[in-house]
N, C-alpha and C. Protein backbone atom coordinates (compact mmCIF):
# COMPACT_ATOMS: atom_id res chain seq x y z
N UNK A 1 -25.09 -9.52 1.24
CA UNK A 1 -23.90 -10.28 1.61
C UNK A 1 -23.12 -10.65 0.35
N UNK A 2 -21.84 -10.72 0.84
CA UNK A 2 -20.81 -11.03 -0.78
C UNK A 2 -20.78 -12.05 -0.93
N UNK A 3 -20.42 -12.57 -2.19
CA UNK A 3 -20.20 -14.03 -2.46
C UNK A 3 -18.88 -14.20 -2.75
N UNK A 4 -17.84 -14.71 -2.17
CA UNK A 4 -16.79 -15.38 -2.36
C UNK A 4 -16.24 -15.93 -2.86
N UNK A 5 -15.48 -16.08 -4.91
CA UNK A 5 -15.07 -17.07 -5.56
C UNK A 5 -13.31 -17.05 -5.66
N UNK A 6 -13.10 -18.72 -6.00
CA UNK A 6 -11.91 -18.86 -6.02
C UNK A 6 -11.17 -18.26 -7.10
N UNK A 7 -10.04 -17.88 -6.75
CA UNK A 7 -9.55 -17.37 -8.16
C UNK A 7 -8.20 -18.02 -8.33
N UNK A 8 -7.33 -18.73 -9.25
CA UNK A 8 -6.38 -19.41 -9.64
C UNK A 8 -4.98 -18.28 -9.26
N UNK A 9 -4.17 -19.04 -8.62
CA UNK A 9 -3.44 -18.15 -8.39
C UNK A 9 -2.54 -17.56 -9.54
N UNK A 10 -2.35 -18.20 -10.75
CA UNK A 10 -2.60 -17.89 -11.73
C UNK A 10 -2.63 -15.97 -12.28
N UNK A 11 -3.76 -16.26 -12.20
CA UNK A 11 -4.52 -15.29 -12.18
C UNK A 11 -4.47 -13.60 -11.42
N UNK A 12 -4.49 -14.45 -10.27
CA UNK A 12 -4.30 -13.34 -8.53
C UNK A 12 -2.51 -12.29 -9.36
N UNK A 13 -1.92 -13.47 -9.60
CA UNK A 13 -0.19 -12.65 -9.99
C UNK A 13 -0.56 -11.36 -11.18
N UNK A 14 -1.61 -11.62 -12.13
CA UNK A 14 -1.91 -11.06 -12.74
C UNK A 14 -2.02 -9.16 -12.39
N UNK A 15 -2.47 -8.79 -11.22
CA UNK A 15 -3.19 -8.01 -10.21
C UNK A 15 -1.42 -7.44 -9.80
N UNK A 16 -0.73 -8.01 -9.47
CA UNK A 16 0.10 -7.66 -8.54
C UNK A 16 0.88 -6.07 -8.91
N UNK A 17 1.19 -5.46 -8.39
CA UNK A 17 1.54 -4.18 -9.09
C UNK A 17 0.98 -3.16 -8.11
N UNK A 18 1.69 -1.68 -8.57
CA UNK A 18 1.70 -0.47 -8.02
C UNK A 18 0.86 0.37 -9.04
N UNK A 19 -0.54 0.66 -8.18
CA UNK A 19 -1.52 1.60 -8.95
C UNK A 19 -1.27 3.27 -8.09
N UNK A 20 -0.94 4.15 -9.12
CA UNK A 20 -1.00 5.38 -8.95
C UNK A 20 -2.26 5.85 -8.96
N UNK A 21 -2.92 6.68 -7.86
CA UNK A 21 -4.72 6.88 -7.71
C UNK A 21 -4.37 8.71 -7.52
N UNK A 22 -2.93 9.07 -7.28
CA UNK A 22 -3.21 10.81 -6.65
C UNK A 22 -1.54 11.07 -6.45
N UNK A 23 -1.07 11.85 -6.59
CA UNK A 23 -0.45 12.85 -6.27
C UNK A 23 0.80 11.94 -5.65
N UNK A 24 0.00 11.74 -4.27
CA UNK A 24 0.85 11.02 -3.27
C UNK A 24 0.53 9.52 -2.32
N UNK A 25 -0.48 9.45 -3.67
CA UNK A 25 -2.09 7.78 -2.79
C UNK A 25 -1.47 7.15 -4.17
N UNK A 26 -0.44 6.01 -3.61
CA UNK A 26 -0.75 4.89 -4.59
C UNK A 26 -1.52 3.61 -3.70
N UNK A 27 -1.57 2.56 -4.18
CA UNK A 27 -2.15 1.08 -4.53
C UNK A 27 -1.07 0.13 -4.72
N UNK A 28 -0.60 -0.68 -3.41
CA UNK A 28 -0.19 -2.10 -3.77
C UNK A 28 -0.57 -3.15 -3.87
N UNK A 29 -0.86 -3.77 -4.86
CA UNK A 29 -1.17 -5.37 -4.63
C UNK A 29 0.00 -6.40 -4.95
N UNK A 30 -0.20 -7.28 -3.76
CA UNK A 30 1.35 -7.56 -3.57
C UNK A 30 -0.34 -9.69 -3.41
N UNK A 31 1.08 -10.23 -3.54
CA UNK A 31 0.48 -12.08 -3.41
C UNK A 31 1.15 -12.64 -2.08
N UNK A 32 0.58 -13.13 -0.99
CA UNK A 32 1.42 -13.40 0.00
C UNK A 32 0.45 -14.32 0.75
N UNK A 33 1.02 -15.46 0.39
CA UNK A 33 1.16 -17.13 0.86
C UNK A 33 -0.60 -17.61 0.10
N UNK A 34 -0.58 -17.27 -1.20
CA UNK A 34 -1.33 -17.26 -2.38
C UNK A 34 -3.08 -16.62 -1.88
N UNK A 35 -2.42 -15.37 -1.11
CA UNK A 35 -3.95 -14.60 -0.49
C UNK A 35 -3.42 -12.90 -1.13
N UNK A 36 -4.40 -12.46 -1.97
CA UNK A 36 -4.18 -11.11 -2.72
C UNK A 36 -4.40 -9.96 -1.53
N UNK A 37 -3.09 -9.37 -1.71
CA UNK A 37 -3.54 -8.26 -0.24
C UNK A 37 -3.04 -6.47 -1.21
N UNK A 38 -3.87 -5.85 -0.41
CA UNK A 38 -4.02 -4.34 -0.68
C UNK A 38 -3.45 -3.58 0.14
N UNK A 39 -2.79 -2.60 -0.06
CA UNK A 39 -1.83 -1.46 0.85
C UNK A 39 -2.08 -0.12 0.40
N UNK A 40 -3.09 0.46 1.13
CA UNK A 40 -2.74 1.98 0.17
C UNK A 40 -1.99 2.83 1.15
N UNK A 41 -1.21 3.84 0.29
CA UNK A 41 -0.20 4.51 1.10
C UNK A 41 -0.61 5.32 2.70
N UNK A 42 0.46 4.45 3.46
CA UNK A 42 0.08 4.75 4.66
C UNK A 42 -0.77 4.05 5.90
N UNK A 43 -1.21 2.99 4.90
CA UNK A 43 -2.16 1.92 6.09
C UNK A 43 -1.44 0.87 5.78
N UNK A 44 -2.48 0.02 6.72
CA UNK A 44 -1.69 -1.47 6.91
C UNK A 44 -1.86 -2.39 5.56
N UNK A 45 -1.69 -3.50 5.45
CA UNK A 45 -2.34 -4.69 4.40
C UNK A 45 -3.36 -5.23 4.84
N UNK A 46 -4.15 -5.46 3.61
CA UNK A 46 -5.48 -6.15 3.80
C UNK A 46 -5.86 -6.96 2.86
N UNK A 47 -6.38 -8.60 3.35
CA UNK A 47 -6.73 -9.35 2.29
C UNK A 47 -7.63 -8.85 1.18
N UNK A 48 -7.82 -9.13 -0.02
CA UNK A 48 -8.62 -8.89 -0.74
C UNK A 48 -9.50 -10.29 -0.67
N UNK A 49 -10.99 -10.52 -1.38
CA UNK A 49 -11.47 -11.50 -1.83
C UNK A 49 -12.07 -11.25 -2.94
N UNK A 50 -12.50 -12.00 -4.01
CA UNK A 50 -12.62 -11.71 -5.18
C UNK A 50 -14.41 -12.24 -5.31
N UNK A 51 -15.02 -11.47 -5.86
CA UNK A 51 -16.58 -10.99 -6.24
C UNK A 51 -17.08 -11.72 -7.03
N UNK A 52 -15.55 -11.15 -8.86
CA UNK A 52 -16.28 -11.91 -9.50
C UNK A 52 -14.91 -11.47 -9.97
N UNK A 53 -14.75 -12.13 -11.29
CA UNK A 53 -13.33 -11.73 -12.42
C UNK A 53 -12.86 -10.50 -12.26
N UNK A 54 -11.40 -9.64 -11.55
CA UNK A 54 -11.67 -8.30 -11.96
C UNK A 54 -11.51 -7.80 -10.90
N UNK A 55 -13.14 -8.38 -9.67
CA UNK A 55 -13.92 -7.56 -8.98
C UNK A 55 -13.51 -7.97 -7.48
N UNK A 56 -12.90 -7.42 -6.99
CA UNK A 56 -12.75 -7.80 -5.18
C UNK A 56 -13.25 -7.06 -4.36
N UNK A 57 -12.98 -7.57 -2.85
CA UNK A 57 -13.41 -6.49 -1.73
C UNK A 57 -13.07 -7.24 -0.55
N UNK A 58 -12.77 -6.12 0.53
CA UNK A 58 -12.39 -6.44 1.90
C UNK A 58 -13.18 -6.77 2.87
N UNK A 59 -12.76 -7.46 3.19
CA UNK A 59 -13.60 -7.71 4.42
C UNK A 59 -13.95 -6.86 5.75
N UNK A 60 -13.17 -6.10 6.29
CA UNK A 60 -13.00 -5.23 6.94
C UNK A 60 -13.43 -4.05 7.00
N UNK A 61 -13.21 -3.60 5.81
CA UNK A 61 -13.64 -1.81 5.77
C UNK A 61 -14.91 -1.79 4.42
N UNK A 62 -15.40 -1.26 4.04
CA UNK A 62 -16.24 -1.11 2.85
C UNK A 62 -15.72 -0.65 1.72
N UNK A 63 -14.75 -1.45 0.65
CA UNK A 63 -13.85 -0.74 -0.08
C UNK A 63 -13.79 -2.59 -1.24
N UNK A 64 -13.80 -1.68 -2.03
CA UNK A 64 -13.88 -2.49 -3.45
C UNK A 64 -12.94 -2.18 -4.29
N UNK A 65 -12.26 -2.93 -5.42
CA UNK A 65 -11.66 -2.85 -6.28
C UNK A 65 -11.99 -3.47 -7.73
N UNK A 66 -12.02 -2.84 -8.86
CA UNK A 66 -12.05 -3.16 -10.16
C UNK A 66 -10.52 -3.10 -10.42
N UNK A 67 -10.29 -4.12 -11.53
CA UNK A 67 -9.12 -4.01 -12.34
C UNK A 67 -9.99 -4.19 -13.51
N UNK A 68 -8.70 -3.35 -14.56
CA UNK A 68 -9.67 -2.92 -15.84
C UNK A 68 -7.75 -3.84 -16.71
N UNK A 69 -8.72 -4.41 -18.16
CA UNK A 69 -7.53 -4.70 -18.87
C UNK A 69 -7.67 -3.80 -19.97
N UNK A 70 -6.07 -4.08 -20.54
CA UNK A 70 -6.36 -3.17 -22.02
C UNK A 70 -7.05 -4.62 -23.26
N UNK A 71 -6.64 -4.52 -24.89
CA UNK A 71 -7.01 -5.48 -25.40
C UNK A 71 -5.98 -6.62 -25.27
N UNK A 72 -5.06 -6.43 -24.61
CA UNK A 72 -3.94 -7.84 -24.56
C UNK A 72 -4.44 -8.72 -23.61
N UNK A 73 -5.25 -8.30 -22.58
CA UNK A 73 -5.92 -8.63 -21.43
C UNK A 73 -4.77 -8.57 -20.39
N UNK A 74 -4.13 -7.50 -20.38
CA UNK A 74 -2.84 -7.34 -19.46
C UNK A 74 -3.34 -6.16 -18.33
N UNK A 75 -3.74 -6.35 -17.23
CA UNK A 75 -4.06 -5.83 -16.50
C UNK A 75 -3.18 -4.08 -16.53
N UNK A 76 -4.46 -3.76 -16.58
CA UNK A 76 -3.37 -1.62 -16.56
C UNK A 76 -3.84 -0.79 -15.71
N UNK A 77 -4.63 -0.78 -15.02
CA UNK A 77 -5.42 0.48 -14.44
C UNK A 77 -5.98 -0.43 -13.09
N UNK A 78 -6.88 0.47 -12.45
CA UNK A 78 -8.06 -0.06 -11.05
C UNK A 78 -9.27 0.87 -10.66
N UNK A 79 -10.01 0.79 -10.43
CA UNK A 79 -11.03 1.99 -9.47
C UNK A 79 -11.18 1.55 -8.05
N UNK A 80 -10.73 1.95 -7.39
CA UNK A 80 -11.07 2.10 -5.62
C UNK A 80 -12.53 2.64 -5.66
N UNK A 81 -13.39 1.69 -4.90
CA UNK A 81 -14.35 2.69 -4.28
C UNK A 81 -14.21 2.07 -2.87
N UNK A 82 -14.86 3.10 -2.19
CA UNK A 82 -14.63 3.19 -1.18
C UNK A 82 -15.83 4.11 -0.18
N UNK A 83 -16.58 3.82 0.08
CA UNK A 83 -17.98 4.74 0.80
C UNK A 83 -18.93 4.58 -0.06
N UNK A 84 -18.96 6.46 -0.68
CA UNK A 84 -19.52 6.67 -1.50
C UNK A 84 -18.36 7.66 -3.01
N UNK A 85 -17.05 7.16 -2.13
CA UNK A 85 -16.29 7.66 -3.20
C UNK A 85 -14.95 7.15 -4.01
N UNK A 86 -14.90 7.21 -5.31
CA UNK A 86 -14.03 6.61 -6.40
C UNK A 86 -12.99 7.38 -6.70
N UNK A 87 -11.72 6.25 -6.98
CA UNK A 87 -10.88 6.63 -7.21
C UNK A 87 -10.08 5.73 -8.62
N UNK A 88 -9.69 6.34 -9.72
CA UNK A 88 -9.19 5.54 -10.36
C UNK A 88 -7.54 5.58 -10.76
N UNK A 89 -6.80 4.65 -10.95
CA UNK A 89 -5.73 4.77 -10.85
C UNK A 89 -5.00 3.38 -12.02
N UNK A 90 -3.48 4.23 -12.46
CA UNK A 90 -2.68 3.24 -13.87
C UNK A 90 -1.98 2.87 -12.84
N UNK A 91 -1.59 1.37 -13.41
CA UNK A 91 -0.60 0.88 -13.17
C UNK A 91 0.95 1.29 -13.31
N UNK A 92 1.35 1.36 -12.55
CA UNK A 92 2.88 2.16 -12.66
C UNK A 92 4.25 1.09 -12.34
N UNK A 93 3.77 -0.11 -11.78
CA UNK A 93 4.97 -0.88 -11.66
C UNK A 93 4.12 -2.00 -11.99
């Protein structure tokens, strides 16, 4: 079972942005009414909850997210997993 921590919203804005993962599969994380939600191209939105620093996951489907920083600690990149399969993707907006 997951454990659930708060994260400063702060923080959550940090995340917000368009991750490129493929071709034609990006990644939105968008902040809406201070709850972090996920859109990948073509499905609906879905809350995220956060693991640990970084580290979230849905409630719904079996699908996780890393955000990775560079050394500024400015959020740039993500890995989707999802099953048993990964996807990683830059930040593009």
């Amino acid at each position: 079972m997951r454990k659930e921590i708060d994260v400063d919203t702060s923080i959550l804005r940090q995340y917000i942005g368009e991750y490129q993962l493929g071709p034609h599969f990006n990644i939105t994380i968008t902040l809406e009414g201070g709850k972090l939600m996920v859109q990948a191209t073509g499905e609906g939105k879905v809350e995220l909850f956060a693991e640990r620093n970084d580290f979230f996951y849905t409630k719904i489907v079996n699908t996780q997210l890393e955000f990775f920083r560079d050394a500024n600690g400015i959020v740039t990149r993500m890995t989707l997993f999802q099953g048993e399969q990964q996807a990683q993707g830059k930040k593009i907006k």
